[in-house]
N, C-alpha and C. Protein backbone atom coordinates (compact mmCIF):
# COMPACT_ATOMS: atom_id res chain seq x y z
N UNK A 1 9.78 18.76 -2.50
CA UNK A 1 9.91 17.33 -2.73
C UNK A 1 11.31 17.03 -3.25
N UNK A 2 11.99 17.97 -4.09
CA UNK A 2 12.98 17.89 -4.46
C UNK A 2 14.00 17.67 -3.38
N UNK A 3 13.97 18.74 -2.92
CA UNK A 3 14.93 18.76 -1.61
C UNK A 3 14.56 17.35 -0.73
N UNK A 4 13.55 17.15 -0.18
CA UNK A 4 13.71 15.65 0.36
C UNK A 4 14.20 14.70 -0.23
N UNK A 5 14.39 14.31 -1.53
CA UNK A 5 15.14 13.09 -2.36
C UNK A 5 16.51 13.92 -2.06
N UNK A 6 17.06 14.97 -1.88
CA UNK A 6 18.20 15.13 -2.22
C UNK A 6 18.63 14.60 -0.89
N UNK A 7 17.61 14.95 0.42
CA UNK A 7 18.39 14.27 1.72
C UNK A 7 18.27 13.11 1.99
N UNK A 8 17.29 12.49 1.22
CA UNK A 8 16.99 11.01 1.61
C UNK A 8 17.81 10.10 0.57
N UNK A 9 18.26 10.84 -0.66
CA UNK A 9 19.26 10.07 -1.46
C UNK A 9 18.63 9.03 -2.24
N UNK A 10 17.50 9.44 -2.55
CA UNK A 10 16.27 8.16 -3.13
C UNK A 10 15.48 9.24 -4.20
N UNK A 11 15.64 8.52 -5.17
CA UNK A 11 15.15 9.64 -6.34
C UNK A 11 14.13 9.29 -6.34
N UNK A 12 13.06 8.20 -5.89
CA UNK A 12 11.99 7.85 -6.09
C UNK A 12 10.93 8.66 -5.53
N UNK A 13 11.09 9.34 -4.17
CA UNK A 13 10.26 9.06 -3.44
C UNK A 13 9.11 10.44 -4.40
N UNK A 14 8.61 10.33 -3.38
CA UNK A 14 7.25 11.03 -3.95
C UNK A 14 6.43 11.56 -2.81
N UNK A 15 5.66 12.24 -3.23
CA UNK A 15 4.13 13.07 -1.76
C UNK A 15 3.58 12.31 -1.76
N UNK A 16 2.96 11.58 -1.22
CA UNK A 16 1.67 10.63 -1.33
C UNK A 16 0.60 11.48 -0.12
N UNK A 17 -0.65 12.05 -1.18
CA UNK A 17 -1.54 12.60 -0.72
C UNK A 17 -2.61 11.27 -0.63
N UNK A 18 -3.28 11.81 0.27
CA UNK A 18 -4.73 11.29 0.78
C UNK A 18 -6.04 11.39 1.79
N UNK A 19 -7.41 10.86 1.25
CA UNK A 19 -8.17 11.72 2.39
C UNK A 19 -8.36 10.80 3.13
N UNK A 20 -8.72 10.45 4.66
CA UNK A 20 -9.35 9.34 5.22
C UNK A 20 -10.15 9.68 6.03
N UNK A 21 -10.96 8.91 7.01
CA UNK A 21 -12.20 9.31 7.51
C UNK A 21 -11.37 9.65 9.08
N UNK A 22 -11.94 10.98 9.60
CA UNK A 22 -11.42 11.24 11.12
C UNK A 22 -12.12 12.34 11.50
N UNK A 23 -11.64 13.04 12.68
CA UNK A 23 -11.77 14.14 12.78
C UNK A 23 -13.27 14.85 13.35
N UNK A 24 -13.35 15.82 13.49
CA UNK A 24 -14.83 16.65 13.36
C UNK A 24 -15.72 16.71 12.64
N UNK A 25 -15.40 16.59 11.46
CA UNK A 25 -16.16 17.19 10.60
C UNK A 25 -16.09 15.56 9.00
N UNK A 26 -15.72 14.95 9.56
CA UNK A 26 -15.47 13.40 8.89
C UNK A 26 -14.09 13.22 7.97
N UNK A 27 -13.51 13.99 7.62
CA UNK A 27 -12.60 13.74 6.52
C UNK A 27 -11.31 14.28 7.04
N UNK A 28 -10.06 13.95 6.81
CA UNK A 28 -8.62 14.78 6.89
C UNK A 28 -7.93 14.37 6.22
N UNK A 29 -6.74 14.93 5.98
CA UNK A 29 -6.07 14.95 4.77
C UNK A 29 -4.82 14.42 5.39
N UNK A 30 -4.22 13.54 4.58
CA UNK A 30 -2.57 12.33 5.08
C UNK A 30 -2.03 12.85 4.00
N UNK A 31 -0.66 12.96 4.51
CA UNK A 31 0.14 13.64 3.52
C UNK A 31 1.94 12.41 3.82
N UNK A 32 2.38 12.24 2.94
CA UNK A 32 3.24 11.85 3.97
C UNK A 32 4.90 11.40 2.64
N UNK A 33 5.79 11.04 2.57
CA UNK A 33 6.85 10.28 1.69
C UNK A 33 6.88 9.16 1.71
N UNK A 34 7.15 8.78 0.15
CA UNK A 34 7.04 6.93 0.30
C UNK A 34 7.69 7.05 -1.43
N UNK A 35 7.87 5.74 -1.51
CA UNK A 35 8.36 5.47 -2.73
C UNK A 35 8.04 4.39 -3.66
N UNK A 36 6.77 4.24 -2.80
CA UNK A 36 5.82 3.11 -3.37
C UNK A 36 4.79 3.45 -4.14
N UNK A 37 4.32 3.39 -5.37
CA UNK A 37 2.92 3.24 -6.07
C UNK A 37 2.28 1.87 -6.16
N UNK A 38 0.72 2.69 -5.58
CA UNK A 38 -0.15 1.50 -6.08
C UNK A 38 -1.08 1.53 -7.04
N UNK A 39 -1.28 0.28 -7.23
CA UNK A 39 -2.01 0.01 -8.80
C UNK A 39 -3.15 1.39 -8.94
N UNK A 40 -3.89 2.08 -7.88
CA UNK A 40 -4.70 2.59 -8.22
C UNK A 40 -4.16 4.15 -8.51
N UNK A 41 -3.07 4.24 -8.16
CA UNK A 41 -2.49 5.45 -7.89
C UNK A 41 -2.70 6.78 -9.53
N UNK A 42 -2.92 7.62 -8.86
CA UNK A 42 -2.70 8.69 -9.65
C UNK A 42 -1.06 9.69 -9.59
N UNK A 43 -0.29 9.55 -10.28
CA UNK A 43 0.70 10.31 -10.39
C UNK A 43 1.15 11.56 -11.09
N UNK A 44 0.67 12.63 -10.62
CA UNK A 44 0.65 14.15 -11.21
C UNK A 44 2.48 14.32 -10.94
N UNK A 45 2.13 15.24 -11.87
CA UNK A 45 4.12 15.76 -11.93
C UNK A 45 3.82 17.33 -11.83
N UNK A 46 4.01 17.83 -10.66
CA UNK A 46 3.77 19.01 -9.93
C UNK A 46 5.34 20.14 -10.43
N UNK A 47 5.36 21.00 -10.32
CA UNK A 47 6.15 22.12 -10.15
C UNK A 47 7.28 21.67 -8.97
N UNK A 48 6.74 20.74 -8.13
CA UNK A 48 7.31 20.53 -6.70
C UNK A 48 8.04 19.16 -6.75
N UNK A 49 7.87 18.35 -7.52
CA UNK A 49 8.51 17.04 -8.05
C UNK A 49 6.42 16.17 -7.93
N UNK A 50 6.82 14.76 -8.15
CA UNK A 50 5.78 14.06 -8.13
C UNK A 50 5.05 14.01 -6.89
N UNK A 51 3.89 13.53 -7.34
CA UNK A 51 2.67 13.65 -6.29
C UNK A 51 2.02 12.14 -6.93
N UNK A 52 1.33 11.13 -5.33
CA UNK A 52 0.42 10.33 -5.97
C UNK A 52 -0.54 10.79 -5.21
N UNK A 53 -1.57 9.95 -5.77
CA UNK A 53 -3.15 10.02 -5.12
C UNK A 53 -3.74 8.86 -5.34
N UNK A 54 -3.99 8.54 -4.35
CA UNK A 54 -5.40 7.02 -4.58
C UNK A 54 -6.43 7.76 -5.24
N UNK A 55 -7.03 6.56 -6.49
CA UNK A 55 -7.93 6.87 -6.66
C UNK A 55 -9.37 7.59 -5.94
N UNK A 56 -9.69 7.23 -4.49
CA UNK A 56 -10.77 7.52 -4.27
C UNK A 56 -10.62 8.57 -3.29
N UNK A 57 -9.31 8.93 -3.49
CA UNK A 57 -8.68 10.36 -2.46
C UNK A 57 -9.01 11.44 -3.54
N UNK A 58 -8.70 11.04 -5.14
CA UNK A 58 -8.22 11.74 -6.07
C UNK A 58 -9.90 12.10 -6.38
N UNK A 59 -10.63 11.41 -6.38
CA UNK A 59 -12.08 11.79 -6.58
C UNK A 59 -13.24 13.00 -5.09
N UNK A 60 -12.21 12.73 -4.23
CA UNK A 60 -12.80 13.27 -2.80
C UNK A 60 -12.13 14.94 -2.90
N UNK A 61 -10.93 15.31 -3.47
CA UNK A 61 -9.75 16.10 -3.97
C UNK A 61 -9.64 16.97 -5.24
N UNK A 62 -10.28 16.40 -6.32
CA UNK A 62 -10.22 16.82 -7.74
C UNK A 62 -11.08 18.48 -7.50
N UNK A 63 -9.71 19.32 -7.90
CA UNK A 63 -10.16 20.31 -7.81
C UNK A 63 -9.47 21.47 -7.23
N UNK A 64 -8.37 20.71 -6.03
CA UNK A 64 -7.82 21.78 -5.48
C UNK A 64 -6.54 21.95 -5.42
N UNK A 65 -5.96 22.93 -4.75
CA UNK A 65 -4.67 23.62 -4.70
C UNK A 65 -4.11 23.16 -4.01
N UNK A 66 -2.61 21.99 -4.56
CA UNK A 66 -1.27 21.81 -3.23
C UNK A 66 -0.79 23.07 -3.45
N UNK A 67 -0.25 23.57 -2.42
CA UNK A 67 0.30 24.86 -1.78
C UNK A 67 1.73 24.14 -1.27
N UNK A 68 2.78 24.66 -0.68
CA UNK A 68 3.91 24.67 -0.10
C UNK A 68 4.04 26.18 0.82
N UNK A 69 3.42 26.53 1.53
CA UNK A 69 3.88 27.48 2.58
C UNK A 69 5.18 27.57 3.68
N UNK A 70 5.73 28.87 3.04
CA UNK A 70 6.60 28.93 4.82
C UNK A 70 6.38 30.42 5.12
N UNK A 71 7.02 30.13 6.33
CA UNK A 71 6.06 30.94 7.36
C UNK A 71 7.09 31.02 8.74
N UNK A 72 7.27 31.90 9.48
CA UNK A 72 7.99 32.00 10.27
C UNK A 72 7.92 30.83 11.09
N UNK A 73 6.93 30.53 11.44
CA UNK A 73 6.95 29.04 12.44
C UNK A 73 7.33 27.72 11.91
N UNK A 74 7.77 27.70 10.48
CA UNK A 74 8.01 26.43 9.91
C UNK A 74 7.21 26.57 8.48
N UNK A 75 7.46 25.62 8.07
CA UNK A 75 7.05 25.13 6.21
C UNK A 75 6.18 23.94 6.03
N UNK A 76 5.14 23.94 5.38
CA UNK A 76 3.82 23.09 4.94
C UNK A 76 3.76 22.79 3.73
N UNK A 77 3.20 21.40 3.52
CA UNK A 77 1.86 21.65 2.48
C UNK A 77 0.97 21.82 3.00
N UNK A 78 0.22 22.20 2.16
CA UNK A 78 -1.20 22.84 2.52
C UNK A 78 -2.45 22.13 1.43
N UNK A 79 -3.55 21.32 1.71
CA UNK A 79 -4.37 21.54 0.39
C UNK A 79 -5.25 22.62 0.76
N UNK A 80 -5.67 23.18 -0.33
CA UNK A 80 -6.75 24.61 0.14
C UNK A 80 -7.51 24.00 -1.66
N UNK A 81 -9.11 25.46 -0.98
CA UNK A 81 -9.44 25.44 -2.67
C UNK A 81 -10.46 23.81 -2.97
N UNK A 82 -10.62 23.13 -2.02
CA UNK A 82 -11.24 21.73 -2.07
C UNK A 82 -12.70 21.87 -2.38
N UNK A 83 -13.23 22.10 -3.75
CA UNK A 83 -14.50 22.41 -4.32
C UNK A 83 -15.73 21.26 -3.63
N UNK A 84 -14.94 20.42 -3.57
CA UNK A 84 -15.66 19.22 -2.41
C UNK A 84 -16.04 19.22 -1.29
N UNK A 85 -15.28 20.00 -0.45
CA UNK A 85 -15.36 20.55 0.59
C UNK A 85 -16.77 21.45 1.40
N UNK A 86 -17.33 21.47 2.30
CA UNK A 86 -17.99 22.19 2.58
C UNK A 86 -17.95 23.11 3.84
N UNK A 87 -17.93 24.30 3.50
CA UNK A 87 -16.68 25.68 4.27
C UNK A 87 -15.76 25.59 4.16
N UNK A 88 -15.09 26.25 5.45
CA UNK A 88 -13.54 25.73 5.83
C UNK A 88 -13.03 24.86 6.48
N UNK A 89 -14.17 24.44 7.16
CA UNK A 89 -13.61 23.06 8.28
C UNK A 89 -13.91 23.16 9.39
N UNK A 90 -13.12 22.35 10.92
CA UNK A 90 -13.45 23.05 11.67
C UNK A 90 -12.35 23.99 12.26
N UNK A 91 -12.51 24.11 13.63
CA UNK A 91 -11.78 25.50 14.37
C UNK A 91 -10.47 25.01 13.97
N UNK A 92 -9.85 23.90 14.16
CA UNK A 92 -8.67 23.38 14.47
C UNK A 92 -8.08 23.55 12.87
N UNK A 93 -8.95 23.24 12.18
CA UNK A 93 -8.08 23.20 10.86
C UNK A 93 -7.94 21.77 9.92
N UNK A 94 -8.38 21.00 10.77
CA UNK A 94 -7.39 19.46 10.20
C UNK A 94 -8.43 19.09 9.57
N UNK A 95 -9.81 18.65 10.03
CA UNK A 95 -11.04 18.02 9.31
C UNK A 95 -11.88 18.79 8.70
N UNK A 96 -12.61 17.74 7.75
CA UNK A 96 -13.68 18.59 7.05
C UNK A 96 -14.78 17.77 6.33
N UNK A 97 -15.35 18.90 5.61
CA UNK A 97 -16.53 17.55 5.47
C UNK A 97 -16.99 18.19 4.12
N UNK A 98 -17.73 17.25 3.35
CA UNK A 98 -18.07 17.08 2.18
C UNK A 98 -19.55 17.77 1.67
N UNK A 99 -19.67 18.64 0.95
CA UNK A 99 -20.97 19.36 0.49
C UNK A 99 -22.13 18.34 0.66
């Protein structure tokens, strides 16, 4: 996160995590930069710079591991560890669904 403010030249910005309804298995995870908070927002101060969360992402979420992976094919976040979650998801990876 650091490194993206340093290229975007905006000290603000931030991760903005979130879950929304899609997918296979009902749920996927939006990940994306912005430099906007909203009123409901949760703002953790990570190892990695800031992170928000909507409240009702942060309640679907509470529990698990942002990751930062790299990897020969490129570099991620990752959420893993989602106690909410039920398994791993499906084949693809992206959706999932709720105990």
């Amino acid at each position: 996160i650091r490194y993206i403010k340093e290229l975007d030249r905006n000290p603000s910005v931030l991760l903005r995590l979130a879950v929304e309804s899609g997918g296979c298995h009902g749920f996927q995870y939006k990940m994306n930069f912005t430099d906007l908070i909203e009123s409901d927002d949760y703002i953790g101060n990570e190892s990695l710079g800031l992170v928000a969360i909507d409240s009702g992402s942060l309640e679907l979420m509470n529990g698990s591991t942002l990751d930062f992976a790299t990897e020969l094919i490129g570099s991620s976040f990752r959420i893993q560890d989602n106690p909410n979650a039920a398994g791993p998801g499906c084949g693809c990876g992206v959706s999932w669904e709720l105990k």
